[in-house]
C-alpha atoms as a PDB file:
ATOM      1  CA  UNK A   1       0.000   0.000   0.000  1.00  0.00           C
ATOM      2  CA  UNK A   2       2.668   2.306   0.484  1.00  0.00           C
ATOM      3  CA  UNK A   3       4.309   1.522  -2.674  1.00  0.00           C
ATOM      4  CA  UNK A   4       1.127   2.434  -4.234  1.00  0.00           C
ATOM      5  CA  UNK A   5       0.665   5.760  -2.203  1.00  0.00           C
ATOM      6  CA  UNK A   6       4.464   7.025  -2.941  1.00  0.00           C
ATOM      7  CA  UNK A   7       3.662   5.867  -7.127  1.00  0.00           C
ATOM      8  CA  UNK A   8       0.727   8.229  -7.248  1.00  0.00           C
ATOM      9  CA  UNK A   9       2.763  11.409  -5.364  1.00  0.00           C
ATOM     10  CA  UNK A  10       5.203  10.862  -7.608  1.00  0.00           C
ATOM     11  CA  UNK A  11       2.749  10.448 -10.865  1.00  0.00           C
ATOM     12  CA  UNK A  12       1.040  13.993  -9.125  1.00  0.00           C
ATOM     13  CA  UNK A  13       4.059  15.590  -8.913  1.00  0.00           C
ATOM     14  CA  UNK A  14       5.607  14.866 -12.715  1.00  0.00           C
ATOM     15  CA  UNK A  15       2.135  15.669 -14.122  1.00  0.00           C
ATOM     16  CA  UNK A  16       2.309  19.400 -12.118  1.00  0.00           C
ATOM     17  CA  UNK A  17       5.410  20.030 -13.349  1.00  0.00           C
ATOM     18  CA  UNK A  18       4.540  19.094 -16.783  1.00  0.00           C
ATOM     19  CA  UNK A  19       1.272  21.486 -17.001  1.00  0.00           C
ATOM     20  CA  UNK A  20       3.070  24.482 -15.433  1.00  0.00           C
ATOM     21  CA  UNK A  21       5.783  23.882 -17.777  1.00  0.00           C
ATOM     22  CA  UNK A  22       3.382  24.002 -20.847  1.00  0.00           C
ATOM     23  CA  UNK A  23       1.513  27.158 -19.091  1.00  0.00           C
ATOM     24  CA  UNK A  24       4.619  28.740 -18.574  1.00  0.00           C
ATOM     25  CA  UNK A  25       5.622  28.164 -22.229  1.00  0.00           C
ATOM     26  CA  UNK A  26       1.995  29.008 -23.725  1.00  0.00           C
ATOM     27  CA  UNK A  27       2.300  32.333 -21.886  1.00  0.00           C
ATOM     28  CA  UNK A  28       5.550  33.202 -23.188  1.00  0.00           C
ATOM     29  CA  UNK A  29       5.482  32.380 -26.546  1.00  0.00           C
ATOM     30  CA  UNK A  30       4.765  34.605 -29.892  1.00  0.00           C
ATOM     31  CA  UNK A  31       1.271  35.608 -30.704  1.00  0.00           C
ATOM     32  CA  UNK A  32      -0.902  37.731 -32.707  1.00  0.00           C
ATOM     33  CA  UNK A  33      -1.660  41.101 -30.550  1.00  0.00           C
ATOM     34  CA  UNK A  34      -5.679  40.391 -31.381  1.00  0.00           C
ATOM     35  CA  UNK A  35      -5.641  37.000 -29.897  1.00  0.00           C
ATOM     36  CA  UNK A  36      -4.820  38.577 -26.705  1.00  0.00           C
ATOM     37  CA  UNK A  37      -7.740  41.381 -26.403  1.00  0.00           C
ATOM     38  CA  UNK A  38     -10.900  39.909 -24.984  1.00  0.00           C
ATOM     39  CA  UNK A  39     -13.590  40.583 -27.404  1.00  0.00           C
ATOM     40  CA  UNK A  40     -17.037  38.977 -27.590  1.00  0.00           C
ATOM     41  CA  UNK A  41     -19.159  40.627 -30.850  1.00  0.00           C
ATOM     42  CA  UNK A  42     -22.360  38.546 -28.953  1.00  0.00           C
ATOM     43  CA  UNK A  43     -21.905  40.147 -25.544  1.00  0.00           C
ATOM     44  CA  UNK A  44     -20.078  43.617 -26.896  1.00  0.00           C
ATOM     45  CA  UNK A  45     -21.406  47.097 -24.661  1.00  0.00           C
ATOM     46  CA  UNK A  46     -19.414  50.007 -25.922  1.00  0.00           C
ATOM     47  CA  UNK A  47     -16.285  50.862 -27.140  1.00  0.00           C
ATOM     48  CA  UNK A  48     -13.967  53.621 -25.940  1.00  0.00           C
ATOM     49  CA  UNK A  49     -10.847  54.724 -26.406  1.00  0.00           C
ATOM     50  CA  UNK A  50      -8.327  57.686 -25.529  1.00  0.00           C
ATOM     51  CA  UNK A  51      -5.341  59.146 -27.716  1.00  0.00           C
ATOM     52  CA  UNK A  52      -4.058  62.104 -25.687  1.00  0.00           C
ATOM     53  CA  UNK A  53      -4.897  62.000 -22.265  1.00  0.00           C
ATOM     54  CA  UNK A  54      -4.911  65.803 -22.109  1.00  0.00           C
ATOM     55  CA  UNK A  55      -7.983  65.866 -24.245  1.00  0.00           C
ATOM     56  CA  UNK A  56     -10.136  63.957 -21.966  1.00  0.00           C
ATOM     57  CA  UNK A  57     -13.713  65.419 -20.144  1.00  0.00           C
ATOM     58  CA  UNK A  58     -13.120  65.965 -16.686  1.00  0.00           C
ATOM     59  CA  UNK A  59     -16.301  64.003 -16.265  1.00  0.00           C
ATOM     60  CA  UNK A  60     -15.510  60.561 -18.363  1.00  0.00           C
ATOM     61  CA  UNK A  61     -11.999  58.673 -18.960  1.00  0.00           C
ATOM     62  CA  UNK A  62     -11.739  58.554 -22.189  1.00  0.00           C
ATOM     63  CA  UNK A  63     -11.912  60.899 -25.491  1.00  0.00           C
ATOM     64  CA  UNK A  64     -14.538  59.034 -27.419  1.00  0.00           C
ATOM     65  CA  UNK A  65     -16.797  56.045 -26.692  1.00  0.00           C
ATOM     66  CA  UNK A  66     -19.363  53.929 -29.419  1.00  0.00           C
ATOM     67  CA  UNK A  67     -21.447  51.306 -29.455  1.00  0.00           C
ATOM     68  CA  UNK A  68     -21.087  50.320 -32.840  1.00  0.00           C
ATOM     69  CA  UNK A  69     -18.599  46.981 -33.226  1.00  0.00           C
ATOM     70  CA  UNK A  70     -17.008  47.817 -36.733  1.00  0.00           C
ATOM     71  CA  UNK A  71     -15.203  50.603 -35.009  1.00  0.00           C
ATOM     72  CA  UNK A  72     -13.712  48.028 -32.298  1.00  0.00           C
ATOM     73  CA  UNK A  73     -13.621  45.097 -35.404  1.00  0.00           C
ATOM     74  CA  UNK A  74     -11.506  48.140 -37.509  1.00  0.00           C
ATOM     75  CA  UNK A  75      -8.812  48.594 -34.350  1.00  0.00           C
ATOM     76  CA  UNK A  76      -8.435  45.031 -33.903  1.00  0.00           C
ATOM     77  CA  UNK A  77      -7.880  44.196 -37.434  1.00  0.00           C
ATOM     78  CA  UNK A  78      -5.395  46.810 -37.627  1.00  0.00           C
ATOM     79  CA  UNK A  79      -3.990  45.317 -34.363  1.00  0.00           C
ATOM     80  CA  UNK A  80      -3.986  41.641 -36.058  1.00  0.00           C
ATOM     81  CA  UNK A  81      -0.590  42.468 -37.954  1.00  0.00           C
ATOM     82  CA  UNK A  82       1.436  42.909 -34.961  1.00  0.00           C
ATOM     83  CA  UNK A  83       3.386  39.728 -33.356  1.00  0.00           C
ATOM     84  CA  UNK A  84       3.545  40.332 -30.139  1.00  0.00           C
ATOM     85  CA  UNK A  85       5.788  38.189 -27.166  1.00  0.00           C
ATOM     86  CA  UNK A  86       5.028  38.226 -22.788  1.00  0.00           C
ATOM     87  CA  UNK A  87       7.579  40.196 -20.611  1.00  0.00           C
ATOM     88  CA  UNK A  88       8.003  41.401 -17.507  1.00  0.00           C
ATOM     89  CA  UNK A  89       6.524  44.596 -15.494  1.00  0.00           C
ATOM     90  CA  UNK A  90       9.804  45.864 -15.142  1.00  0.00           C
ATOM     91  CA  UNK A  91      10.617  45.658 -19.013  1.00  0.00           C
ATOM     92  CA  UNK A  92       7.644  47.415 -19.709  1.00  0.00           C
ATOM     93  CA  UNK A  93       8.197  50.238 -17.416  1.00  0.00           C
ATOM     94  CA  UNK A  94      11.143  51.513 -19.075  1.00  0.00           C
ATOM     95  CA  UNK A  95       8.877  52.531 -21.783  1.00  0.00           C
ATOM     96  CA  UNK A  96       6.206  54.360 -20.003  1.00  0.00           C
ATOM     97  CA  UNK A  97       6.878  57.715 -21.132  1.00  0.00           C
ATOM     98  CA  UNK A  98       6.080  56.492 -25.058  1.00  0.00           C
ATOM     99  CA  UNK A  99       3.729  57.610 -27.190  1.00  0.00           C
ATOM    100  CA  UNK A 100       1.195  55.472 -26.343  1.00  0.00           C
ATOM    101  CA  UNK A 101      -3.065  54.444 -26.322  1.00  0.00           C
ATOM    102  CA  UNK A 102      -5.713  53.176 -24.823  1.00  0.00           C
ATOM    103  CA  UNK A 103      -9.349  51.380 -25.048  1.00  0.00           C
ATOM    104  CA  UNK A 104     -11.622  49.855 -23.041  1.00  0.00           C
ATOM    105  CA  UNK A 105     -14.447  46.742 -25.055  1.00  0.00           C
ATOM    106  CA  UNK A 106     -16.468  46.494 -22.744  1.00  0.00           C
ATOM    107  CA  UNK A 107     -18.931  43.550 -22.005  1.00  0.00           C
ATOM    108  CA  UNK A 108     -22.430  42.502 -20.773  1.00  0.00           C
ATOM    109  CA  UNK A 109     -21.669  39.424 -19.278  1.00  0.00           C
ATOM    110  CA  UNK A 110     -17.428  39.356 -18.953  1.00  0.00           C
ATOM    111  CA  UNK A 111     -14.812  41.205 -17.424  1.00  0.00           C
ATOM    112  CA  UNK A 112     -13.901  44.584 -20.123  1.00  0.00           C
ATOM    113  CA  UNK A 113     -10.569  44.543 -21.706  1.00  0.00           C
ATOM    114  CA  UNK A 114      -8.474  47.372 -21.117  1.00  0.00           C
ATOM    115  CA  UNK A 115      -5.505  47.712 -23.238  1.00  0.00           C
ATOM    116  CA  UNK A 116      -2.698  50.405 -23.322  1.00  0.00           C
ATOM    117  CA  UNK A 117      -0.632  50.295 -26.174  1.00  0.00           C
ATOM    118  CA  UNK A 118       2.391  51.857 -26.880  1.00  0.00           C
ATOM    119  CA  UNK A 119       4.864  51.992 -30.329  1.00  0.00           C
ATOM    120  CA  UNK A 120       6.456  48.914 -28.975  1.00  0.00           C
ATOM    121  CA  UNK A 121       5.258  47.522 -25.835  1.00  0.00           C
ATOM    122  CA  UNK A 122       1.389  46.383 -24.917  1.00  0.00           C
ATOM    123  CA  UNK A 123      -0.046  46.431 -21.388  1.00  0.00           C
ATOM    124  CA  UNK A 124      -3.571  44.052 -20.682  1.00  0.00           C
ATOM    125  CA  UNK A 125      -4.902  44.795 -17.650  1.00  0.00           C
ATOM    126  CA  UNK A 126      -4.442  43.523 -15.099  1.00  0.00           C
ATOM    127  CA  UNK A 127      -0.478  42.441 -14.965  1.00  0.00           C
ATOM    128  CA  UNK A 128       0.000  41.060 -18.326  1.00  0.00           C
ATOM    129  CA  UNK A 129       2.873  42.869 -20.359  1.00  0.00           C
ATOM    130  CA  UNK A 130       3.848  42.487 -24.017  1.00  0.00           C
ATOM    131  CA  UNK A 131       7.047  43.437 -26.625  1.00  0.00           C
ATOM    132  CA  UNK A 132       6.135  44.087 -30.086  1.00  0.00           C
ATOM    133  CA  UNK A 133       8.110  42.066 -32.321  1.00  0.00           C
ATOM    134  CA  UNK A 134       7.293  43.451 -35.475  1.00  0.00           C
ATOM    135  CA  UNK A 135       6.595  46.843 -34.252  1.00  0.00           C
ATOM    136  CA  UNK A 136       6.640  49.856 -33.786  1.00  0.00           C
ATOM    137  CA  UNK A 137       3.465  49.965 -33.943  1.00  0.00           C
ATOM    138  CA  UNK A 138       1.747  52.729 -36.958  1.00  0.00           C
ATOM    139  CA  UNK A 139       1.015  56.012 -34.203  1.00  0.00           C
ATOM    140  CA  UNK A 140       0.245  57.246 -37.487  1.00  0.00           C
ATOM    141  CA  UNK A 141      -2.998  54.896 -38.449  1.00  0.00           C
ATOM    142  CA  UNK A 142      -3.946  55.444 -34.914  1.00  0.00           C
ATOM    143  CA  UNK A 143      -3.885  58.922 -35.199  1.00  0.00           C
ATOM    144  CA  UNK A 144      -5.639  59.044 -37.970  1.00  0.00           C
ATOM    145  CA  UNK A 145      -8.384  56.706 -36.771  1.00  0.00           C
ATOM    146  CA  UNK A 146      -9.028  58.718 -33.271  1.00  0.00           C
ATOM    147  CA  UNK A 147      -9.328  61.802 -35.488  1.00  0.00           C
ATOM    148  CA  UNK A 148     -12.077  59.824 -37.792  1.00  0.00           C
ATOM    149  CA  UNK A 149     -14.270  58.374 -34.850  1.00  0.00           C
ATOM    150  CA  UNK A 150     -13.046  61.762 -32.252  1.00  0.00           C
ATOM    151  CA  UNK A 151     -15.276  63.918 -34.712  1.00  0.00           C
ATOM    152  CA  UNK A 152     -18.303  61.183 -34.770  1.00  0.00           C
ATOM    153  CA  UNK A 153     -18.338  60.022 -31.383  1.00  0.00           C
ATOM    154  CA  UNK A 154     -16.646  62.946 -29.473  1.00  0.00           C
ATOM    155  CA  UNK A 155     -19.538  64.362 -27.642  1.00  0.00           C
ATOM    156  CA  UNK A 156     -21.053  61.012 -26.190  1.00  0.00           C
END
């Protein structure tokens, strides 16, 4: 009986080891930014996002906000092109003072995603940090898309 007990710790053990080890390596590994970013068209609320902080309502967190989905679809396609690879808090803070943005999908029935995004480094709240590989990341398109929806949606 013993013999038995010690077989199955040991078979316990080897199999924890073995699925942290594939966690560990699924986290790590190189992905497509989109995969990353939570988004459920079935259960989508609105859409916001925030260019230049400075421009933001006293009275809201953000610079614009929809609840149409091909505006969140159009980010996230653009967002599709970058490879993107885990890192650590520390990494990420050296870029902090970037360029960067941000936008919340938000959710009926799930947690929102909140994303900050900067030329070459991606935050996912909460706690999960990213390098672009393929970067930096076109400030350019994104400029030019806040200034398309900022005019629609501004004044939500």
């Amino acid at each position: 009986m013993y013999r038995n007990k010690r077989k199955y710790i040991w078979i316990v053990i080897i199999a924890s080891i073995i699925f942290f080890s594939l966690k560990t390596f699924n986290d790590y590994r190189e992905r497509n930014l989109d995969e990353l970013i939570s988004y459920k068209p079935k259960d989508f609320y609105p859409f916001a996002f925030t260019k230049d902080r400075e421009k933001v309502p006293n009275d809201r967190g953000y610079e614009w906000w929809t609840d149409e989905q091909e505006t969140t679809e159009e980010l996230l396609k653009f967002l599709a092109q970058y490879r993107v690879k885990r890192i650590n808090e520390e990494t990420y803070n050296v870029h902090l003072n970037s360029e960067s943005f941000e936008f919340i999908i938000s959710h009926s029935k799930a947690n929102p995603a909140i994303v900050q995004v900067m030329s070459n480094n991606v935050h996912i709240f909460v706690g999960n940090y990213y390098e672009v590989l393929n970067g930096p990341i076109d400030m350019e398109w994104i400029t030019n898309y806040n200034e398309k929806y900022l005019e629609k949606y501004g004044e939500n």
